[in-house]
N, C-alpha and C. Protein backbone atom coordinates (compact mmCIF):
# COMPACT_ATOMS: atom_id res chain seq x y z
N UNK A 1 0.85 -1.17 0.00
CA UNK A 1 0.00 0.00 0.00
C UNK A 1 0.90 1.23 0.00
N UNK A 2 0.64 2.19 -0.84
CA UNK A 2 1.69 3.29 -0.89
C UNK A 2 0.68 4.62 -0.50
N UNK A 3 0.56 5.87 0.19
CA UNK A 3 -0.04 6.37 0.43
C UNK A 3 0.82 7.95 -0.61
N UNK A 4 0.06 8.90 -0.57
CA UNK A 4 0.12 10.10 -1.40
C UNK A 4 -0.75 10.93 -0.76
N UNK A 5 0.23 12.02 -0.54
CA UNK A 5 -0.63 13.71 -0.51
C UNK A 5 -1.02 14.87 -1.52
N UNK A 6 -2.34 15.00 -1.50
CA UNK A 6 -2.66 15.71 -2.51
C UNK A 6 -2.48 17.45 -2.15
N UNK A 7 -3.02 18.18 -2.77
CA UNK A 7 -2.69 19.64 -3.23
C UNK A 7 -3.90 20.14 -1.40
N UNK A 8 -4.22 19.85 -1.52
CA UNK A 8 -5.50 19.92 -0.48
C UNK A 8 -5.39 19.50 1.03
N UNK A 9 -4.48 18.85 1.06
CA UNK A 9 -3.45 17.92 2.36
C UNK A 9 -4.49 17.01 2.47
N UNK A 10 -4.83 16.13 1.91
CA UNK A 10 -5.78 15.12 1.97
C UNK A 10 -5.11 13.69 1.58
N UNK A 11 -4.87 12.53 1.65
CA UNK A 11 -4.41 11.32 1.63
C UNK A 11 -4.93 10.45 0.58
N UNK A 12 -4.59 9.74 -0.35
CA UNK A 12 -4.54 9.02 -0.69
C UNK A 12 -3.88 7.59 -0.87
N UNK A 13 -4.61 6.45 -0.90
CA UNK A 13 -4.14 5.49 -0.26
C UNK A 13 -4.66 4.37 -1.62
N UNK A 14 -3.22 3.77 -2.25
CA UNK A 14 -3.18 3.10 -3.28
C UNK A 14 -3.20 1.69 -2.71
N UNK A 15 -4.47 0.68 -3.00
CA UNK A 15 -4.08 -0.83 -2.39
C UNK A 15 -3.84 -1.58 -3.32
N UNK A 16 -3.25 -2.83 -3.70
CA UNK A 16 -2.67 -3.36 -4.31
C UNK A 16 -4.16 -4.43 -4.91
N UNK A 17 -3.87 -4.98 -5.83
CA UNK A 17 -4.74 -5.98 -6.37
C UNK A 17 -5.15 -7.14 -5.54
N UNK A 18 -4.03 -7.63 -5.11
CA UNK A 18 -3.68 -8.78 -4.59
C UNK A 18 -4.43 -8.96 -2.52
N UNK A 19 -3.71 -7.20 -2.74
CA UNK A 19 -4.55 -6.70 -0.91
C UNK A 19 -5.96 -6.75 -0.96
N UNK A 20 -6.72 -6.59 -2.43
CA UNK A 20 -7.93 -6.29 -2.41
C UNK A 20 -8.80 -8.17 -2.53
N UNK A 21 -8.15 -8.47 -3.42
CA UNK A 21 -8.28 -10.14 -2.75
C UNK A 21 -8.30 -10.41 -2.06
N UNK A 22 -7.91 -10.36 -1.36
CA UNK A 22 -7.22 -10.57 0.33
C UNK A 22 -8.38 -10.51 1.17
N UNK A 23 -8.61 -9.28 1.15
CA UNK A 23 -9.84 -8.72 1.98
C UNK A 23 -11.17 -9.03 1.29
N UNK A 24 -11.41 -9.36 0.05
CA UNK A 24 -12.51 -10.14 -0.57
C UNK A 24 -12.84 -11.22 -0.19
N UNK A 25 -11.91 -11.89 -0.03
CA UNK A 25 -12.13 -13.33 0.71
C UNK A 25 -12.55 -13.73 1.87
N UNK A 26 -12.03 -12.62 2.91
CA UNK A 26 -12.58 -12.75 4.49
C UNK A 26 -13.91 -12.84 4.76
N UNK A 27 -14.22 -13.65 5.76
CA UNK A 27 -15.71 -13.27 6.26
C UNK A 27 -15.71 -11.74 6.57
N UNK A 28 -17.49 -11.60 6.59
CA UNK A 28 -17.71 -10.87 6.72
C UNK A 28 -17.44 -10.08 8.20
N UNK A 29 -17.47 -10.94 9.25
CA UNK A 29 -16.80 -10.68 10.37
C UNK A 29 -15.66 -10.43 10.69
N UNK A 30 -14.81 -11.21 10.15
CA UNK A 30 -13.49 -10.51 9.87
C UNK A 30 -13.13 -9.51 9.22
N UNK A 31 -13.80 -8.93 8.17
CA UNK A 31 -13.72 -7.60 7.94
C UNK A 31 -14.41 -6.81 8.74
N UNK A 32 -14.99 -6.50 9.04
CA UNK A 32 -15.61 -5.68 10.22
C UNK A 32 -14.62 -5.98 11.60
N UNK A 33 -14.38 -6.83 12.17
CA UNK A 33 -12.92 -6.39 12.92
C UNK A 33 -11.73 -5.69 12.52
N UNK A 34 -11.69 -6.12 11.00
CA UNK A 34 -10.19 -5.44 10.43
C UNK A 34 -10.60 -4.02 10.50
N UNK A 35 -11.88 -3.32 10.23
CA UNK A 35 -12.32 -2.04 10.12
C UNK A 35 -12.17 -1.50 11.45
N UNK A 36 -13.18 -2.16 12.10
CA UNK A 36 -13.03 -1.68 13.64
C UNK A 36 -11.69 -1.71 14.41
N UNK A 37 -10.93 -2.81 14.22
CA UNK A 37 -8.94 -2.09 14.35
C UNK A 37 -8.63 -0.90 14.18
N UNK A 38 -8.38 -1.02 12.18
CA UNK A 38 -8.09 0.34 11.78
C UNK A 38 -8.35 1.48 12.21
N UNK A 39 -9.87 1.38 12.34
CA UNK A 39 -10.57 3.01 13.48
C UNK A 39 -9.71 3.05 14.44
N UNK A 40 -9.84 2.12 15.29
CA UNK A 40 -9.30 2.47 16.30
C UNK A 40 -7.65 3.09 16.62
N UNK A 41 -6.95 2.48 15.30
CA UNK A 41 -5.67 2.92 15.44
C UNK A 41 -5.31 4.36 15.00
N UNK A 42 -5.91 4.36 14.16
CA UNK A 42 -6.40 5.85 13.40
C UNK A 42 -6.63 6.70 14.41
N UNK A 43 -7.46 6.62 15.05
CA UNK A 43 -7.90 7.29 15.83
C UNK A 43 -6.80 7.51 17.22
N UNK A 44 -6.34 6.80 17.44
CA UNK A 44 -5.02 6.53 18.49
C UNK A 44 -4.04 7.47 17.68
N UNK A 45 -3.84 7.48 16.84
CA UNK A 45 -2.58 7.43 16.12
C UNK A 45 -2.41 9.15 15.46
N UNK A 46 -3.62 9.45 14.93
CA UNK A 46 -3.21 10.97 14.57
C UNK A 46 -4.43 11.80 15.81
N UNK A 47 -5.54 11.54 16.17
CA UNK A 47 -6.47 11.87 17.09
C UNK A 47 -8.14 12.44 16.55
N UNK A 48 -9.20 12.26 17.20
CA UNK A 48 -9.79 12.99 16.57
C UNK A 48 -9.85 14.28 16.03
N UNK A 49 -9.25 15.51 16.84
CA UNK A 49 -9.39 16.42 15.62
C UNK A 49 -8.23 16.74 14.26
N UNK A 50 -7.42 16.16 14.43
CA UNK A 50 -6.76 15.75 13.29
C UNK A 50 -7.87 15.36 12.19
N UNK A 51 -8.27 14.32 12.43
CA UNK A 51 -9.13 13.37 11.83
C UNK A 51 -10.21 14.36 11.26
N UNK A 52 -10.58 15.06 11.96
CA UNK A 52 -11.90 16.16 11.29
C UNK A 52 -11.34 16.77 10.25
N UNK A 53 -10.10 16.98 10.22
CA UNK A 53 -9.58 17.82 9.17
C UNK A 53 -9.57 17.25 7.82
N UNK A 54 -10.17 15.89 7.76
CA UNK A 54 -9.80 14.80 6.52
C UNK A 54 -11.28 14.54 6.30
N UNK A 55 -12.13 14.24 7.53
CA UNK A 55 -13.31 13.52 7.22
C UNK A 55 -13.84 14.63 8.08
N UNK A 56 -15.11 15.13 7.54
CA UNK A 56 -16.00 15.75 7.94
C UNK A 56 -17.16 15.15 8.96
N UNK A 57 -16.99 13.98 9.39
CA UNK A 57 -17.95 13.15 10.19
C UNK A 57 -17.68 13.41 11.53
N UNK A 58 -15.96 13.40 11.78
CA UNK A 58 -15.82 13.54 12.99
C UNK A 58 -15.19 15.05 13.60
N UNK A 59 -16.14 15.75 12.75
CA UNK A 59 -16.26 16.88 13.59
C UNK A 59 -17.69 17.68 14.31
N UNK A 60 -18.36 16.78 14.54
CA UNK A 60 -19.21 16.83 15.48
C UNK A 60 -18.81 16.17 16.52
N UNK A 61 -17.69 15.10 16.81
CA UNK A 61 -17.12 14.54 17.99
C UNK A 61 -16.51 15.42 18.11
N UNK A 62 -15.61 16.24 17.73
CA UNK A 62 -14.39 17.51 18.55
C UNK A 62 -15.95 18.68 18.73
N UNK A 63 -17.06 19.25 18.59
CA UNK A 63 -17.23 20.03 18.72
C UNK A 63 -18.11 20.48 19.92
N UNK A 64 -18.68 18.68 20.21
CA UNK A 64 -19.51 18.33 21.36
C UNK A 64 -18.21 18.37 23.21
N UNK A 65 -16.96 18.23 22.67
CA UNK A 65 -16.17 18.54 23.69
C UNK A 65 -16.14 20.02 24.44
């Protein structure tokens, strides 16, 4: 997976063919854990209002603080 910044400071995130197989194949439960990980690390990892700055969803979580 190779990631890229655009003109906008916004992310892009290239997955491979093979990654997308990958994750095609899993149950459906297992993807929904792999998701619910990711959130969570994401969220650990740069914070929510970081995160508002990319996705507009979670800025009703920074605004209710």
């Amino acid at each position: 997976m190779r990631a890229r910044q655009n003109k906008d400071n916004s992310f892009v995130h290239l997955i491979s063919d093979e990654k997308l197989a990958e994750f095609r194949g899993m149950s459906l439960r297992a993807r929904l854990h792999w998701l619910e990980v990711a959130n969570v690390f994401v969220n650990k990892a740069i914070g929510t209002k970081r995160r508002a700055l990319f996705d507009s969803r979670f800025e009703t979580l920074i605004s209710k603080k």
